[in-house]
Protein backbone atom coordinates (compact mmCIF):
# COMPACT_ATOMS: atom_id res chain seq x y z
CA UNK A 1 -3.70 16.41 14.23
CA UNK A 2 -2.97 13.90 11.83
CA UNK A 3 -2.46 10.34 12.87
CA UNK A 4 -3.69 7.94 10.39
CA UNK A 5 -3.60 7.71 6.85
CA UNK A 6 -4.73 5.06 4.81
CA UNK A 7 -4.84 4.51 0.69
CA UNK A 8 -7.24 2.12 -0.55
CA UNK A 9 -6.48 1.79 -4.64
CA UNK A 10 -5.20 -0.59 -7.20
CA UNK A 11 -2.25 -1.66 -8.25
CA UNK A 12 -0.30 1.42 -9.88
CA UNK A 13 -2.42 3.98 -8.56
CA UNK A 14 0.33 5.44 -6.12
CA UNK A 15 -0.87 4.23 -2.81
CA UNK A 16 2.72 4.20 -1.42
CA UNK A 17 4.13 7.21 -3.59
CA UNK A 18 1.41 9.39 -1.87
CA UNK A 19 2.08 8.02 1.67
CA UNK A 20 5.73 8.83 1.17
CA UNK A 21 4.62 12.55 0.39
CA UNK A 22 1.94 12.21 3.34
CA UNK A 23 4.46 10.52 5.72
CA UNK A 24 7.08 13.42 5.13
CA UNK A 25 4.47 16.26 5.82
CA UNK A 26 3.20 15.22 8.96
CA UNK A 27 6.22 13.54 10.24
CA UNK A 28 4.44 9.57 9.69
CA UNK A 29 5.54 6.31 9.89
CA UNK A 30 4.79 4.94 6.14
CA UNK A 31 4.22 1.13 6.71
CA UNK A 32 4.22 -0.93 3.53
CA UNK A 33 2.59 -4.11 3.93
CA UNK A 34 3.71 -5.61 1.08
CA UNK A 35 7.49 -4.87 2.22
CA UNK A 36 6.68 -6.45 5.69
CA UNK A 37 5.27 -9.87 3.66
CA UNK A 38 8.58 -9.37 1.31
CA UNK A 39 10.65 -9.77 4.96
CA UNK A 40 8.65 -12.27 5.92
CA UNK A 41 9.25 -14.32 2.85
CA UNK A 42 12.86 -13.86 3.04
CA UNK A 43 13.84 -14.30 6.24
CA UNK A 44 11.66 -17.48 6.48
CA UNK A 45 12.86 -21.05 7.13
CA UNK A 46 13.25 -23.00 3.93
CA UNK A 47 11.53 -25.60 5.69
CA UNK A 48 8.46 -23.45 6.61
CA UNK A 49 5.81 -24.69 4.27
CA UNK A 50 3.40 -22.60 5.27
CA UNK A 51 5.59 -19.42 4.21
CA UNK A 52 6.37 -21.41 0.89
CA UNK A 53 2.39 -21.75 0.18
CA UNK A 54 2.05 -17.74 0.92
CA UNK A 55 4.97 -17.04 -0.96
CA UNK A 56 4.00 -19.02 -3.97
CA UNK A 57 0.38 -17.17 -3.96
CA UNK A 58 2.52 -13.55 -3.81
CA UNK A 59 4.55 -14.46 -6.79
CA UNK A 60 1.55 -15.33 -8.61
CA UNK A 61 -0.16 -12.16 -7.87
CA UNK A 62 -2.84 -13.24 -5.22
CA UNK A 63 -3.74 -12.00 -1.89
CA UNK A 64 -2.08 -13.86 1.17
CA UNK A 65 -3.73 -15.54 3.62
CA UNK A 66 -5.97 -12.57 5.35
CA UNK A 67 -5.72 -13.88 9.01
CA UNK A 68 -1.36 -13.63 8.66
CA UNK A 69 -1.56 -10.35 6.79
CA UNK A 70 -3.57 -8.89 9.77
CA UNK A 71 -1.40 -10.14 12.36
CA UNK A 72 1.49 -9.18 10.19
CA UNK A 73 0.03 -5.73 9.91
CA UNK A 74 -1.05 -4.99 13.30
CA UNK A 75 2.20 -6.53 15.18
CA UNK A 76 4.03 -3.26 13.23
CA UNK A 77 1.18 -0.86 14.06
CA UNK A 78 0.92 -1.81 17.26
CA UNK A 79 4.93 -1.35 17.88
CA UNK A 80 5.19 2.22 16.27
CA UNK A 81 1.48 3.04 18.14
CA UNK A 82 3.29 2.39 21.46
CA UNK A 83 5.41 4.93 20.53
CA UNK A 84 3.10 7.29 20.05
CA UNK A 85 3.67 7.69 16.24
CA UNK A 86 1.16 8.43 13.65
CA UNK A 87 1.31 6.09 10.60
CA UNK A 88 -0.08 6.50 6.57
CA UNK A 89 -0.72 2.58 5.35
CA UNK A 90 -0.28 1.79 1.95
CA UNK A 91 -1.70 -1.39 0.83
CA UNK A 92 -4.35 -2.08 4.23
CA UNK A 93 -6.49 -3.43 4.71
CA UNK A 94 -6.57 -4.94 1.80
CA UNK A 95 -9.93 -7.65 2.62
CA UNK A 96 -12.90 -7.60 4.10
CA UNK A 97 -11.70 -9.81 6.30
CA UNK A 98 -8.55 -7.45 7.60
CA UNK A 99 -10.65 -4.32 7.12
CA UNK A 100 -12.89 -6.01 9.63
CA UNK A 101 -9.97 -7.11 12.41
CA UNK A 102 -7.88 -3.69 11.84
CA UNK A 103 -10.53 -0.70 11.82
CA UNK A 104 -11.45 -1.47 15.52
CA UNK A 105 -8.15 -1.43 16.69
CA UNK A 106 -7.45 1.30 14.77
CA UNK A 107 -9.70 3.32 16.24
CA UNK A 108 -9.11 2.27 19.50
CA UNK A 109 -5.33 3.43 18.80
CA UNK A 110 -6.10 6.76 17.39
CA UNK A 111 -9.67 7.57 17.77
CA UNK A 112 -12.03 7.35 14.24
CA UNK A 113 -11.40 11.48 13.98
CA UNK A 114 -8.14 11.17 13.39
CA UNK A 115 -8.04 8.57 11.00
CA UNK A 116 -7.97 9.48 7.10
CA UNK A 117 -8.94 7.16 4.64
CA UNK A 118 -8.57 8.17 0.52
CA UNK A 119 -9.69 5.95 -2.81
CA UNK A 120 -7.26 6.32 -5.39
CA UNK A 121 -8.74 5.70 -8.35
CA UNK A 122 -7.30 4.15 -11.63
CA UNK A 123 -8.34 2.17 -14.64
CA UNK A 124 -6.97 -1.41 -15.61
CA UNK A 125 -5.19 -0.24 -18.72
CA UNK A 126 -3.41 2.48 -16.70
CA UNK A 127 -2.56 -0.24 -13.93
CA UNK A 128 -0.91 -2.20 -16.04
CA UNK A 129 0.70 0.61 -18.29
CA UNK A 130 2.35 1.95 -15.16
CA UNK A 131 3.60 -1.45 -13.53
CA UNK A 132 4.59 -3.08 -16.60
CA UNK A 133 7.71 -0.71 -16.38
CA UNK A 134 7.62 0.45 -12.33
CA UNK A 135 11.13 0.33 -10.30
CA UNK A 136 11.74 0.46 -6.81
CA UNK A 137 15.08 1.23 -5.28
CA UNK A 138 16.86 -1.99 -3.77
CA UNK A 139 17.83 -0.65 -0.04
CA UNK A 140 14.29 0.98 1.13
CA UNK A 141 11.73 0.06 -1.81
CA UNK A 142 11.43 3.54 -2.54
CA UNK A 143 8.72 3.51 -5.80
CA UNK A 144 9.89 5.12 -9.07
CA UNK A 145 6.59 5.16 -10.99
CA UNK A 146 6.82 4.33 -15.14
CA UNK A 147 6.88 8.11 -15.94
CA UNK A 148 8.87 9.92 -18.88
CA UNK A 149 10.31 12.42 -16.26
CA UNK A 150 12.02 9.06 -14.52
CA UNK A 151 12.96 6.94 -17.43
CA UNK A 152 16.84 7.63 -17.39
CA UNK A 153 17.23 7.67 -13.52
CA UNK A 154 19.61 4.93 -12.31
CA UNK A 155 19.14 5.22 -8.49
CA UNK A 156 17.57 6.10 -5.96
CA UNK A 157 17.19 10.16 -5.51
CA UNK A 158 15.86 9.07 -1.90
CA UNK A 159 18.89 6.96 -0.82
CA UNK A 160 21.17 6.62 -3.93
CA UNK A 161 20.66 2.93 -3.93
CA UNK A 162 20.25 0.91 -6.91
CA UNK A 163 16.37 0.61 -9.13
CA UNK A 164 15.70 -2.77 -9.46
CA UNK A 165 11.92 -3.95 -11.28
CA UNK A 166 10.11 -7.06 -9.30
CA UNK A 167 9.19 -10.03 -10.81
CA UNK A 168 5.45 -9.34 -9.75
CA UNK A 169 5.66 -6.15 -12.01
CA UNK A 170 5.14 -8.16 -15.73
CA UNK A 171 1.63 -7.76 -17.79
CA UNK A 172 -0.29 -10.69 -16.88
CA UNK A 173 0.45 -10.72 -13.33
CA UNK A 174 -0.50 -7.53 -13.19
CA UNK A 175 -3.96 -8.15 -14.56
CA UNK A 176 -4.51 -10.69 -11.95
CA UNK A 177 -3.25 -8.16 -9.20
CA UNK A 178 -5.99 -6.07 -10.77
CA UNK A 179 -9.17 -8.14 -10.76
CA UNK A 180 -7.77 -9.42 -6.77
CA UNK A 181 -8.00 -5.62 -6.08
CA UNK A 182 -11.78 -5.70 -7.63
CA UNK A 183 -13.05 -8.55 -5.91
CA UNK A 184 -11.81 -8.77 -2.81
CA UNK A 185 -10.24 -5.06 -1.77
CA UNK A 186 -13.13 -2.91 -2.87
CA UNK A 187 -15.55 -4.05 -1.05
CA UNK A 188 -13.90 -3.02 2.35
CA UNK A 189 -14.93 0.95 0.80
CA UNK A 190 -18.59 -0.22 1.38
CA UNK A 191 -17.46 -1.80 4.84
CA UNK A 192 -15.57 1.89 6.03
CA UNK A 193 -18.91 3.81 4.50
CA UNK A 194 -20.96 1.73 7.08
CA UNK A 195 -19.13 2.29 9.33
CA UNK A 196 -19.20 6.01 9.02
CA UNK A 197 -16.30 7.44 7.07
CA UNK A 198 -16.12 9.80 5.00
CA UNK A 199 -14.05 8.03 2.14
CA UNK A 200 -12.37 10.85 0.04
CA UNK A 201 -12.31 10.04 -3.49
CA UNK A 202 -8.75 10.96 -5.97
CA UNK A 203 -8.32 10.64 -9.71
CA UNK A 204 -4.94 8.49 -9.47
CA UNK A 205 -4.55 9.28 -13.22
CA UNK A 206 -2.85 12.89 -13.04
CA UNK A 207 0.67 13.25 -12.61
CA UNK A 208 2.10 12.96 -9.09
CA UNK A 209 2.23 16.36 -8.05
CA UNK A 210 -1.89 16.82 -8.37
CA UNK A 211 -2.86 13.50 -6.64
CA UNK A 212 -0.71 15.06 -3.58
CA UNK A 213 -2.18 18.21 -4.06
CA UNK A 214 -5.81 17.03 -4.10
CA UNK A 215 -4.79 14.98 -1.06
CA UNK A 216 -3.14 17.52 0.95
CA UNK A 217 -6.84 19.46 0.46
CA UNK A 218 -8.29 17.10 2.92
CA UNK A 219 -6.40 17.99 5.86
């Protein structure tokens, strides 16, 4: 039985697209961690300097703070664990230094057999090809990837609410998002392979429909 599911891949490469699909099949929780930073920032106190200083690194397309982002992270796993609800992450662990705090309790959670981890490949010129022009609906952040077939859409198909494209989502922020995903989020792959997983490997680069079906192989 499925319980977790987590997508380690650059920027653009579909990470929450594919835990959508995953979430829907096996009847997950799909936890976004950059949505649960994007609540954090918002519902902060102006006053809150710390939250200003994480904010301020999010906008300019670097990784926040790893010891927040875990606590962040593992306050919503922990809720929907209690539960008893299986979850596909999109987005963590995202540094060594999470990957390090979160895969114990992880497994302690749902036990390492049940827990899924795929690489979703995809180049830098993709990356930024594919964000430069990305959308996400304004009520649940639903992702509407820069593909022909989407181009005239106007909302949501999930929720009907309106597209909207994020200020993170411009060339050169992208390319920063990129070489953050290089240095400091691959090497958690090497971390999971010592650890014993078997890290399943996807070409991010085909359409939609054949990263879920290469996926959905897995399971």
């Amino acid at each position: 039985m499925v319980k977790l599911v987590i997508f380690v891949g650059p920027i653009g490469s579909g990470k929450g697209t594919q835990a959508e699909v995953i979430a829907k099949k096996f009847g997950l929780i799909h936890i976004e961690t950059s949505k649960l930073l994007e609540e954090k920032f918002n519902t902060a106190d102006s006053s809150d300097k710390k939250m200003a200083e994480q904010k301020a690194l999010w906008h300019m397309g670097i990784l926040n703070d790893p010891s927040w982002v875990t606590e962040v992270l593992l306050d919503e796993v922990k809720k929907f664990a209690d539960e008893d609800k299986g979850m596909a992450l999109s987005s963590s662990p995202r540094t060594l230094f999470e990957a390090e705090k979160e895969i114990p309790v992880f497994e302690e959670i749902y036990g390492r057999e049940n827990i899924f981890v795929f690489n979703i490949t995809l180049s830098e010129a993709e990356s930024v090809k594919r964000n430069s022009g990305r959308r996400i609906c304004e009520k649940n952040r639903h992702p509407i990837p820069n593909f022909p077939e989407f181009k005239d859409l106007k909302t949501c198909p999930e929720d009907g609410s309106k597209l909207i494209t994020r200020a993170l989502d411009n060339p050169e922020t992208i390319k920063i998002r990129f070489k953050e995903y290089l240095n400091r989020t691959e090497p958690i792959l090497n971390y999971l392979n010592d650890r014993g997983y078997n890290i399943l490997k996807i070409n991010g680069e085909q359409p939609i429909e054949k990263v879920s079906e290469d996926i959905l192989k897995n399971f």
